[in-house]
C-alpha atoms as a PDB file:
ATOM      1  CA  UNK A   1     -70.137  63.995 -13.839  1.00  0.00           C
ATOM      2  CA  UNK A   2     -69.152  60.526 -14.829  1.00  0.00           C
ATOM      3  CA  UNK A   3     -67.278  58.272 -13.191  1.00  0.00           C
ATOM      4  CA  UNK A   4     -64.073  58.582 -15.203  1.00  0.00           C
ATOM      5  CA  UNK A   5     -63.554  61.685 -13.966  1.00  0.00           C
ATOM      6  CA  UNK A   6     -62.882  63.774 -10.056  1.00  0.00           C
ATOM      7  CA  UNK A   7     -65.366  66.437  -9.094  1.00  0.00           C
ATOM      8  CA  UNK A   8     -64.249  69.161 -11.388  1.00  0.00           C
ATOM      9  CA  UNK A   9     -64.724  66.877 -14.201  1.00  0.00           C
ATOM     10  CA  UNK A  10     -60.934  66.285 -14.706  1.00  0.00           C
ATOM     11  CA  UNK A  11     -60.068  63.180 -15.681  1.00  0.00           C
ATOM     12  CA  UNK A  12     -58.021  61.103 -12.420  1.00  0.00           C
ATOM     13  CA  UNK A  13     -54.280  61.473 -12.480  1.00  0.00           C
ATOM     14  CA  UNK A  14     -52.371  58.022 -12.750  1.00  0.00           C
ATOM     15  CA  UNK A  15     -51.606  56.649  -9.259  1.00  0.00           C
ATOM     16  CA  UNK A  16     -47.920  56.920  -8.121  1.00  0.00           C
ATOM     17  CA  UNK A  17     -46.066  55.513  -5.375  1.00  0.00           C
ATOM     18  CA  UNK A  18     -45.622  56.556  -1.810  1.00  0.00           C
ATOM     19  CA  UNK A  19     -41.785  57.518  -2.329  1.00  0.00           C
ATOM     20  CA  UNK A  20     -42.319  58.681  -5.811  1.00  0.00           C
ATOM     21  CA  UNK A  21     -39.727  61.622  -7.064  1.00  0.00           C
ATOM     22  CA  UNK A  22     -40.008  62.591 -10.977  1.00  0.00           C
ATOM     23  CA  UNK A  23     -36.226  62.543 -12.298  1.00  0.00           C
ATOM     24  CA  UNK A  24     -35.117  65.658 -13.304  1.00  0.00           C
ATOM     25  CA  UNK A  25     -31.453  64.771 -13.916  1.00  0.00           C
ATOM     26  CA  UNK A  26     -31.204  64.383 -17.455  1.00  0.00           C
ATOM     27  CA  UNK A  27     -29.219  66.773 -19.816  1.00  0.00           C
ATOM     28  CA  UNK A  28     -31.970  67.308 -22.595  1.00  0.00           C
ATOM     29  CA  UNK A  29     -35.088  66.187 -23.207  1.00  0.00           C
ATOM     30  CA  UNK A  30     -35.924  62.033 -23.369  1.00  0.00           C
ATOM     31  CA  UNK A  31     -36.991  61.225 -26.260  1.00  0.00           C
ATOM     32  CA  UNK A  32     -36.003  64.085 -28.648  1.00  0.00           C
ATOM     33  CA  UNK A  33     -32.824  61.598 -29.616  1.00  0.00           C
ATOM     34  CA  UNK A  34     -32.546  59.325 -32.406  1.00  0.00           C
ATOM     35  CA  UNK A  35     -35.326  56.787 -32.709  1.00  0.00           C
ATOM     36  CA  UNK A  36     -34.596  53.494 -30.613  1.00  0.00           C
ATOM     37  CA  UNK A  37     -31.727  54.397 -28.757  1.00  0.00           C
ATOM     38  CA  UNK A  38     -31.916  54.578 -24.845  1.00  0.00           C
ATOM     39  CA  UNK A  39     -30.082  56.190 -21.967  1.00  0.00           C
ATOM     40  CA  UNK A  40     -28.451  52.822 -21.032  1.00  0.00           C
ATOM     41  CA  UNK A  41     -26.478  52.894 -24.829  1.00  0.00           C
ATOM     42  CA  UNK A  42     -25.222  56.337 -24.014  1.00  0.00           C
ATOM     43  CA  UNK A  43     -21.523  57.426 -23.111  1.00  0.00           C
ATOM     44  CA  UNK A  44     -22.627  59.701 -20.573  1.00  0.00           C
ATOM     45  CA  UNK A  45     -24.320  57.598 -18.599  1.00  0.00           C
ATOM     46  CA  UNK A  46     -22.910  57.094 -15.219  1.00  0.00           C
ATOM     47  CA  UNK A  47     -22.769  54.766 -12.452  1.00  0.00           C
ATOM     48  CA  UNK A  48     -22.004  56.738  -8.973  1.00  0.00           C
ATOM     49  CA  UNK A  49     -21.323  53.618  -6.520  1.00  0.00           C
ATOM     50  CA  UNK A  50     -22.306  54.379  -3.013  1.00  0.00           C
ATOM     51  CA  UNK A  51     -24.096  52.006  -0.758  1.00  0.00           C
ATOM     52  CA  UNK A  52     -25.966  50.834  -4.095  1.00  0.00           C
ATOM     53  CA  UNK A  53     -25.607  52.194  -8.002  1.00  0.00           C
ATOM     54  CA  UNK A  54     -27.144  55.468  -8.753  1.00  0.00           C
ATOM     55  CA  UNK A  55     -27.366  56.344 -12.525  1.00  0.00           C
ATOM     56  CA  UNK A  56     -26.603  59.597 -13.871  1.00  0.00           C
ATOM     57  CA  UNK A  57     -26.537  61.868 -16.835  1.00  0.00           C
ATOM     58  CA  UNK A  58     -22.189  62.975 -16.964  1.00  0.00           C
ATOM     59  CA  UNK A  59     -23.427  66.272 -18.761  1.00  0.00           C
ATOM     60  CA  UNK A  60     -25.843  67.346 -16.143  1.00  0.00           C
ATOM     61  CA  UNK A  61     -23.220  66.690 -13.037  1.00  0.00           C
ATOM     62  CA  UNK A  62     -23.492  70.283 -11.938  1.00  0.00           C
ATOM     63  CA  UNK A  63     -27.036  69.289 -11.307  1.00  0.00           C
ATOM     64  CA  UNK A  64     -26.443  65.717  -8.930  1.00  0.00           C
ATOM     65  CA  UNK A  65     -27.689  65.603  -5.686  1.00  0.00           C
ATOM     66  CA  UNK A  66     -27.656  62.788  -2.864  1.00  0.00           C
ATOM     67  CA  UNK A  67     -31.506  61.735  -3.735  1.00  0.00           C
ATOM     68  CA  UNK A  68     -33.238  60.421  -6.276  1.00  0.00           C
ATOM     69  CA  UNK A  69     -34.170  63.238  -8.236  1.00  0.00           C
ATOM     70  CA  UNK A  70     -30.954  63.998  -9.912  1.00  0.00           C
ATOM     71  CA  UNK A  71     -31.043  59.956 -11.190  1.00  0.00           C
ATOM     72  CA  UNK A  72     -32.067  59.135 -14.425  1.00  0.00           C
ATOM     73  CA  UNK A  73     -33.927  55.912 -15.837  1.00  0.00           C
ATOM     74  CA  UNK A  74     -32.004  53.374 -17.969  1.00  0.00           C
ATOM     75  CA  UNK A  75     -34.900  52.364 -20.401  1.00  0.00           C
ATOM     76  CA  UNK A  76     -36.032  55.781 -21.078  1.00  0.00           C
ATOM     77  CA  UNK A  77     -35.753  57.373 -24.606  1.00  0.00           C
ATOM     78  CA  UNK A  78     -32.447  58.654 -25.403  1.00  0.00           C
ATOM     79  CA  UNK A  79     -32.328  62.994 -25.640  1.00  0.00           C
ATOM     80  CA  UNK A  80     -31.117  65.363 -28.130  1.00  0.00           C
ATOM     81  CA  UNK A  81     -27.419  64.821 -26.338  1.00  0.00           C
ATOM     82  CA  UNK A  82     -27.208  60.776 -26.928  1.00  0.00           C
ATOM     83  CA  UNK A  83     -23.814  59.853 -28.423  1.00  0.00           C
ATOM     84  CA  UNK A  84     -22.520  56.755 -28.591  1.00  0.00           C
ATOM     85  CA  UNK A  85     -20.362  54.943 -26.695  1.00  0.00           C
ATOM     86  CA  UNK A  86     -16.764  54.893 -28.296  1.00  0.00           C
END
Protein backbone atom coordinates (compact mmCIF):
# COMPACT_ATOMS: atom_id res chain seq x y z
CA UNK A 1 0.00 0.00 0.00
CA UNK A 2 1.43 3.40 -0.63
CA UNK A 3 0.59 6.36 0.71
CA UNK A 4 -1.33 7.82 -2.23
CA UNK A 5 -3.81 5.57 -1.77
CA UNK A 6 -6.82 4.33 1.30
CA UNK A 7 -6.66 0.77 2.51
CA UNK A 8 -8.14 -0.95 -0.45
CA UNK A 9 -5.56 0.60 -2.53
CA UNK A 10 -7.99 3.18 -4.08
CA UNK A 11 -6.67 6.21 -4.72
CA UNK A 12 -8.31 9.18 -1.96
CA UNK A 13 -11.37 10.95 -3.25
CA UNK A 14 -10.92 14.87 -3.49
CA UNK A 15 -12.03 16.54 -0.23
CA UNK A 16 -15.42 18.40 -0.37
CA UNK A 17 -17.09 20.68 1.86
CA UNK A 18 -19.25 20.17 4.87
CA UNK A 19 -22.53 21.48 3.02
CA UNK A 20 -21.49 20.11 -0.27
CA UNK A 21 -24.60 19.07 -2.76
CA UNK A 22 -23.50 17.99 -6.50
CA UNK A 23 -25.91 20.09 -8.91
CA UNK A 24 -28.06 18.09 -10.73
CA UNK A 25 -30.19 20.84 -12.30
CA UNK A 26 -28.92 21.19 -15.61
CA UNK A 27 -30.87 20.24 -18.85
CA UNK A 28 -28.04 18.18 -20.68
CA UNK A 29 -24.83 17.36 -20.08
CA UNK A 30 -21.93 20.34 -19.25
CA UNK A 31 -19.65 20.33 -21.47
CA UNK A 32 -21.07 18.43 -24.51
CA UNK A 33 -21.86 22.23 -25.98
CA UNK A 34 -19.88 24.19 -28.27
CA UNK A 35 -16.29 24.75 -27.24
CA UNK A 36 -15.86 27.95 -24.94
CA UNK A 37 -19.21 28.85 -24.26
CA UNK A 38 -20.55 28.72 -20.58
CA UNK A 39 -23.85 28.48 -18.75
CA UNK A 40 -23.66 32.22 -17.80
CA UNK A 41 -23.86 33.14 -21.97
CA UNK A 42 -26.94 31.00 -22.20
CA UNK A 43 -30.69 32.18 -22.70
CA UNK A 44 -31.94 29.75 -20.39
CA UNK A 45 -30.23 30.62 -17.65
CA UNK A 46 -32.26 31.92 -14.84
CA UNK A 47 -32.12 34.02 -11.90
CA UNK A 48 -34.99 32.92 -9.23
CA UNK A 49 -34.74 35.96 -6.61
CA UNK A 50 -35.64 34.89 -3.16
CA UNK A 51 -33.81 35.94 -0.08
CA UNK A 52 -30.56 35.77 -2.41
CA UNK A 53 -30.16 34.72 -6.41
CA UNK A 54 -30.44 31.12 -7.20
CA UNK A 55 -29.39 30.16 -10.81
CA UNK A 56 -31.21 27.83 -12.87
CA UNK A 57 -31.41 25.89 -16.05
CA UNK A 58 -35.30 27.38 -17.72
CA UNK A 59 -35.44 23.90 -19.59
CA UNK A 60 -35.08 21.75 -16.58
CA UNK A 61 -37.86 23.85 -14.38
CA UNK A 62 -39.94 20.74 -13.90
CA UNK A 63 -36.91 19.62 -12.03
CA UNK A 64 -36.33 22.99 -9.37
CA UNK A 65 -36.47 22.49 -5.93
CA UNK A 66 -36.01 24.94 -2.82
CA UNK A 67 -32.18 23.65 -2.24
CA UNK A 68 -29.24 23.70 -3.85
CA UNK A 69 -29.31 20.78 -5.88
CA UNK A 70 -31.60 21.88 -8.58
CA UNK A 71 -28.94 25.15 -9.04
CA UNK A 72 -26.56 25.17 -11.60
CA UNK A 73 -22.92 26.77 -11.77
CA UNK A 74 -22.30 29.88 -13.92
CA UNK A 75 -18.67 29.04 -15.11
CA UNK A 76 -19.36 25.55 -15.99
CA UNK A 77 -19.16 24.27 -19.65
CA UNK A 78 -22.10 25.02 -21.64
CA UNK A 79 -24.40 21.47 -22.66
CA UNK A 80 -25.70 20.10 -25.78
CA UNK A 81 -28.90 22.66 -25.16
CA UNK A 82 -26.71 26.12 -25.08
CA UNK A 83 -28.31 28.72 -27.37
CA UNK A 84 -27.61 32.01 -27.39
CA UNK A 85 -28.99 34.77 -25.98
CA UNK A 86 -31.17 36.76 -28.59
Amino acid sequence: MTEQSDLFGAPPQPLRGRHYVRPRGYAGTPGRGPAGAACRTCRHLARVECAKTYLKCGLARERWTGGRASDVLAGSPACQFWEAPS
